[in-house]
Protein backbone atom coordinates (compact mmCIF):
# COMPACT_ATOMS: atom_id res chain seq x y z
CA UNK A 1 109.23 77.47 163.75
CA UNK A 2 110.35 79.61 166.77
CA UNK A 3 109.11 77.21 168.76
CA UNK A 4 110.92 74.50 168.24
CA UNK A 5 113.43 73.18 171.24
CA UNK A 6 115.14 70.69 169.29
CA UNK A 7 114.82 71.97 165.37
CA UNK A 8 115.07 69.22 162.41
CA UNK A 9 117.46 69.87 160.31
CA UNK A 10 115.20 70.40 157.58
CA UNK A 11 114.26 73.66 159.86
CA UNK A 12 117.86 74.62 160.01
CA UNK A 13 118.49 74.63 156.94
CA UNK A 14 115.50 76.70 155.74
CA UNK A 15 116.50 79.54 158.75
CA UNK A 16 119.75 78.99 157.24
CA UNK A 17 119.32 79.99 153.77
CA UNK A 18 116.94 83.10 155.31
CA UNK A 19 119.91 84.45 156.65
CA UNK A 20 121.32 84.19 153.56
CA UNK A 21 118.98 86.20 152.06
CA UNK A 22 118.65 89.12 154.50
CA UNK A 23 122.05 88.98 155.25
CA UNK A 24 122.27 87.70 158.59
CA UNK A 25 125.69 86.53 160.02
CA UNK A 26 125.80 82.83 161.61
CA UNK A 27 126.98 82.60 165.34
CA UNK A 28 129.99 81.35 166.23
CA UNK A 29 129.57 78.13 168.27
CA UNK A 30 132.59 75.82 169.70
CA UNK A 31 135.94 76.58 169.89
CA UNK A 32 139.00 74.86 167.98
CA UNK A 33 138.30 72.16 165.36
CA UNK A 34 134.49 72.02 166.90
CA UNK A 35 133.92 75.32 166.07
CA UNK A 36 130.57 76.05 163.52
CA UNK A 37 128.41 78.28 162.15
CA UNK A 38 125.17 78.95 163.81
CA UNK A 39 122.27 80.29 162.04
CA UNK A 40 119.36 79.16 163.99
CA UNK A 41 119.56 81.55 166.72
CA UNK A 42 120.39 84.55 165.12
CA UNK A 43 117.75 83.32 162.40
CA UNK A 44 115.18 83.38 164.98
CA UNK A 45 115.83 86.98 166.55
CA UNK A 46 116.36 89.15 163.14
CA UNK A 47 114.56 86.90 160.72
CA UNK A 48 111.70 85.03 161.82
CA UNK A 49 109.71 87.98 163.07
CA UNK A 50 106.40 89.67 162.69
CA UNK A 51 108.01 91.64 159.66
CA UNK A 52 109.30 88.31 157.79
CA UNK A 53 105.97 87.80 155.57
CA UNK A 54 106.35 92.21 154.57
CA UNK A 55 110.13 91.70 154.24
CA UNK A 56 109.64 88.74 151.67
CA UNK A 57 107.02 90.98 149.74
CA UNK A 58 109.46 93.61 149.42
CA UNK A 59 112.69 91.83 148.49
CA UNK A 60 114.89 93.31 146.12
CA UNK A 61 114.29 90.16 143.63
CA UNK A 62 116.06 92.42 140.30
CA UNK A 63 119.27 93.01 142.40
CA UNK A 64 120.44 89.83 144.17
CA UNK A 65 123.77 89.42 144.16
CA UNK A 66 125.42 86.58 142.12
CA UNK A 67 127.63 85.26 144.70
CA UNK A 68 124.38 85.01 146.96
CA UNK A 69 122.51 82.82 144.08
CA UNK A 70 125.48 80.42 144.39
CA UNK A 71 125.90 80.09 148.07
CA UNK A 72 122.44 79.26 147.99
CA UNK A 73 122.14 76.99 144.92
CA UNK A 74 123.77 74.03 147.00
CA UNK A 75 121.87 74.52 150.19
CA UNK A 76 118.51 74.32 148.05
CA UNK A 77 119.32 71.13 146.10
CA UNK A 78 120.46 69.04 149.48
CA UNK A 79 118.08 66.34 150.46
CA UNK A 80 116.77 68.31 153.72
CA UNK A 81 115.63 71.11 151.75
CA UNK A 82 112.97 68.25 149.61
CA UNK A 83 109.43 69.25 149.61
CA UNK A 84 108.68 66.03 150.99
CA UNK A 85 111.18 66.31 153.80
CA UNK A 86 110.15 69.67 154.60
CA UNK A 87 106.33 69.21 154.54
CA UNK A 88 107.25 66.41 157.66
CA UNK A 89 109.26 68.97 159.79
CA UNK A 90 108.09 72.14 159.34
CA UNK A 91 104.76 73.64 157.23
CA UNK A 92 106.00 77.42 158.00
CA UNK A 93 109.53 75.89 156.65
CA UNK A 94 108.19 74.19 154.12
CA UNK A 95 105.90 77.53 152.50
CA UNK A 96 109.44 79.59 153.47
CA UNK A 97 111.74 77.00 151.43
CA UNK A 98 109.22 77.47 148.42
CA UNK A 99 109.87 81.37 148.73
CA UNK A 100 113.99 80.53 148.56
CA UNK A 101 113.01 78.38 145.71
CA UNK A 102 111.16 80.91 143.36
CA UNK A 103 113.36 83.55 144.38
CA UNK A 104 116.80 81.71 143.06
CA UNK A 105 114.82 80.53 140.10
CA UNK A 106 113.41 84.30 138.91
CA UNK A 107 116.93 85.25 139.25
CA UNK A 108 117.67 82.25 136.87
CA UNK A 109 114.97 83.23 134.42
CA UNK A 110 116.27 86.89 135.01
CA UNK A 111 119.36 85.89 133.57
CA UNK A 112 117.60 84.84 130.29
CA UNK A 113 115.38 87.36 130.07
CA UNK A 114 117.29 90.49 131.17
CA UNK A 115 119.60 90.11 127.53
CA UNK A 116 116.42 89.27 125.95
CA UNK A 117 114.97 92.57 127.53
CA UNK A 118 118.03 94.50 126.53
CA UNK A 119 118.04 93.08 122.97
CA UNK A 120 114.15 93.78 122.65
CA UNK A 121 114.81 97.09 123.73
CA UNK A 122 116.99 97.73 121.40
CA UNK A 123 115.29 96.68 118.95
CA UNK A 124 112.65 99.22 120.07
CA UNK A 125 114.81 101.86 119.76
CA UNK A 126 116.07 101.05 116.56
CA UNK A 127 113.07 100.41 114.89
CA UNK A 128 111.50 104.20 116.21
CA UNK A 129 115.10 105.60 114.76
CA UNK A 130 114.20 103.69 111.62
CA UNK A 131 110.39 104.85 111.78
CA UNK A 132 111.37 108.57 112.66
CA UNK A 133 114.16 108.02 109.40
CA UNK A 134 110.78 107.06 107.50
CA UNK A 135 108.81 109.70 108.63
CA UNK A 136 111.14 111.95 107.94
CA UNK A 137 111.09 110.41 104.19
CA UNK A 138 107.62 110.11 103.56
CA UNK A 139 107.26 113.79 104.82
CA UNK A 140 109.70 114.97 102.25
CA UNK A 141 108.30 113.02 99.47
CA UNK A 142 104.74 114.25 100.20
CA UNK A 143 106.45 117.80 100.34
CA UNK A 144 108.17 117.26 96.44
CA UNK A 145 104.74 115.88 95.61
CA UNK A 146 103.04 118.42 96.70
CA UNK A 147 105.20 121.18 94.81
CA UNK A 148 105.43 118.61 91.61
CA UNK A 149 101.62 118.93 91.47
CA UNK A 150 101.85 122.44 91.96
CA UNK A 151 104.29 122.97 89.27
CA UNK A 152 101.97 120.13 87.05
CA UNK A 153 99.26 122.58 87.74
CA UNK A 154 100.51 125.44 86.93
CA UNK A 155 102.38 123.82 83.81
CA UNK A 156 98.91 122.95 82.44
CA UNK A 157 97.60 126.42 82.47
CA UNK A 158 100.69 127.54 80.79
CA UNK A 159 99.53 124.60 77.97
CA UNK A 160 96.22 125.90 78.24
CA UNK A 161 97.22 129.88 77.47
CA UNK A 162 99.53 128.82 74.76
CA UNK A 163 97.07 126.60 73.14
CA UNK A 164 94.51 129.61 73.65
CA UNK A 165 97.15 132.35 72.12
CA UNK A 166 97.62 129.73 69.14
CA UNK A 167 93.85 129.63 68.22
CA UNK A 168 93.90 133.64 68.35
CA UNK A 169 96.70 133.68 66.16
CA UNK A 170 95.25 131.12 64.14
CA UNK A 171 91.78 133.11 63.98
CA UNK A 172 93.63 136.23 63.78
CA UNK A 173 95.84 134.97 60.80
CA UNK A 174 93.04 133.97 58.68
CA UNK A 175 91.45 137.15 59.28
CA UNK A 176 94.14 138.83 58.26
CA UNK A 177 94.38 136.59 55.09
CA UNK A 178 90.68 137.75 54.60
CA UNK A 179 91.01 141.12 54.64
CA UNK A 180 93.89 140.97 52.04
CA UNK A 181 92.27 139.09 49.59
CA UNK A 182 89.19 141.66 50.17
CA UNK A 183 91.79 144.84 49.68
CA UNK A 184 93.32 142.99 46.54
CA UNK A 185 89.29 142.34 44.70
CA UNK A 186 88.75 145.70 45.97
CA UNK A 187 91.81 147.19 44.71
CA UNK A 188 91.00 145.48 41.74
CA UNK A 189 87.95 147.33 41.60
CA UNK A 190 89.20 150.54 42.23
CA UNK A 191 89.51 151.05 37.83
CA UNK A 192 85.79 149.89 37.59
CA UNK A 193 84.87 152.56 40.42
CA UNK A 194 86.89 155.20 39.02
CA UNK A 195 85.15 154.31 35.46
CA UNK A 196 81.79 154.17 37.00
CA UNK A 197 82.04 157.60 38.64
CA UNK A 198 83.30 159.18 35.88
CA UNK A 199 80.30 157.81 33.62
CA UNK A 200 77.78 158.22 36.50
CA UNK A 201 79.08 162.18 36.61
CA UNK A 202 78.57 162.61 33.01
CA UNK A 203 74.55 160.67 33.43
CA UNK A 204 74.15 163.30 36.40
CA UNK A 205 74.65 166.10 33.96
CA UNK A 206 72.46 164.82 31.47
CA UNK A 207 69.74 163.29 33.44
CA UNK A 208 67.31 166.24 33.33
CA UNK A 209 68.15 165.79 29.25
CA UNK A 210 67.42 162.25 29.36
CA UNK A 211 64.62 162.51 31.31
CA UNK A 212 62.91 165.10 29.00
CA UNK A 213 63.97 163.31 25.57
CA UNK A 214 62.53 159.88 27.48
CA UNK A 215 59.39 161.39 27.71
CA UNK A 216 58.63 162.80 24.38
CA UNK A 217 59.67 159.08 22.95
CA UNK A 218 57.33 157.59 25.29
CA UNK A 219 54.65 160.41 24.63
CA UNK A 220 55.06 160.64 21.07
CA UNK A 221 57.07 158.61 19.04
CA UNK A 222 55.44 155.19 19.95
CA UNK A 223 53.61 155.41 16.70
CA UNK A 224 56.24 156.40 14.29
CA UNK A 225 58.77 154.31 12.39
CA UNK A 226 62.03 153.70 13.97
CA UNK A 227 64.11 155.83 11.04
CA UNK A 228 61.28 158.97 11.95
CA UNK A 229 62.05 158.17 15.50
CA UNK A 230 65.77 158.44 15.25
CA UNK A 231 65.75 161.92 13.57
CA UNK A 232 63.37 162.91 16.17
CA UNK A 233 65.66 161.91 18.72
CA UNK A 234 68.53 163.78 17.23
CA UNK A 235 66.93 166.63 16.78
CA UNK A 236 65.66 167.07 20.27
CA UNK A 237 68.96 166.45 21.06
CA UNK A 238 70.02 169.35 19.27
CA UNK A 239 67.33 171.47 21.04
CA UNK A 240 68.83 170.26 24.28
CA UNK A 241 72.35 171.08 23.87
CA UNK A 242 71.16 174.67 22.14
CA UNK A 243 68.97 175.55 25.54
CA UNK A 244 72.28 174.21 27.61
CA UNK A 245 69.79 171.44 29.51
């Protein structure tokens, strides 16, 4: 494009919106009501250079200014700045006008999708507030669960020993019924016994008596009649009560 000796307008006004871009100030050409704004010239020493392809990789795209976008909105949409113009003048101009193209519309997009950005952020942020409020919840709630369960636990063994003093006091009550009604049929008893020992002292004191009187019946008497045997009886009686046996 630097070659040109006679640009086309379509040319121009490609350099011209470059400028625009990387802020390069037109020449002043003419004087009075013939004076204009050159752009080619200075366009040709600070912006078509070896640097232009690195300097449109590096562009600032996220901070052009608005009033830029608008100063360059109607140079972009005038009939010398048509692909199909373009392609005829200038193929450099052509590929640069794209690059002034996509530039102005990503700053367009920008424009929808910064709020969008912002909102979605937002959003973000809200929902990890809300998440960390959850969290926060479901932490807590594990932590009462976790004691409630504890306190479950510990309320069933407390059933448990209960239910195991109530069967002790229940076996231990029945015992104790038991041995009542075993001290009341023996106290019962106690006039028998007392009976009994008296009787069974007297039988000690006459056993040897017995014993001796037992044996002459069995020895002797077998044979007799049971009036003779009688007599007999009472007579050793006698004999035993005489000799103190």
């Amino acid at each position: 494009m630097k070659g040109f000796s006679s640009p086309p307008q379509a040319a121009i006004a490609v350099v011209k919106t470059l400028c625009i871009m990387f802020y390069v100030n037109p020449k002043k050409v003419g004087t009075g009501r013939d004076k204009t704004e050159d752009y080619w010239e200075p366009g040709k020493k600070q912006v078509l250079t070896g640097d232009l392809l690195k300097n449109c990789q590096n562009y600032e795209k996220d901070k052009i200014p608005v009033e830029l976008i608008e100063k360059l909105r109607p140079l972009i949409d005038a009939p010398e700045y048509e692909d199909g113009v373009l392609q005829k003048a200038s193929k450099a101009a052509w590929g640069l006008a794209k690059w002034v193209r996509a530039m102005v519309q990503y700053d367009d997009a920008m424009k929808v999708v910064k709020p969008k950005q912002a909102q979605l952020k937002e959003a973000k942020e809200t929902s990890a507030a809300a998440q960390a409020l959850w969290d926060a919840a479901l932490e807590k709630l594990r932590a009462v669960e976790t004691q409630m369960k504890a306190l479950v636990d510990e309320l069933d063994k407390a059933k448990a020993y209960e239910q195991q003093l109530t069967d002790q006091y229940d076996d231990s009550e029945k015992k104790c019924n038991r041995a009542k009604a075993l001290i009341e049929k023996l106290g019962d008893e106690e006039v028998n016994w007392a009976i009994s020992l008296k009787k069974n002292r007297a039988d000690k004191e006459n056993l040897v008596g017995d014993i001796i009187i037992s044996s002459g019946v069995i020895a002797y008497l077998g044979v007799f009649t049971l009036a003779y045997r009688a007599s007999a009886i009472e007579s050793w009686i006698g004999l035993m009560k005489s000799f103190e046996i």
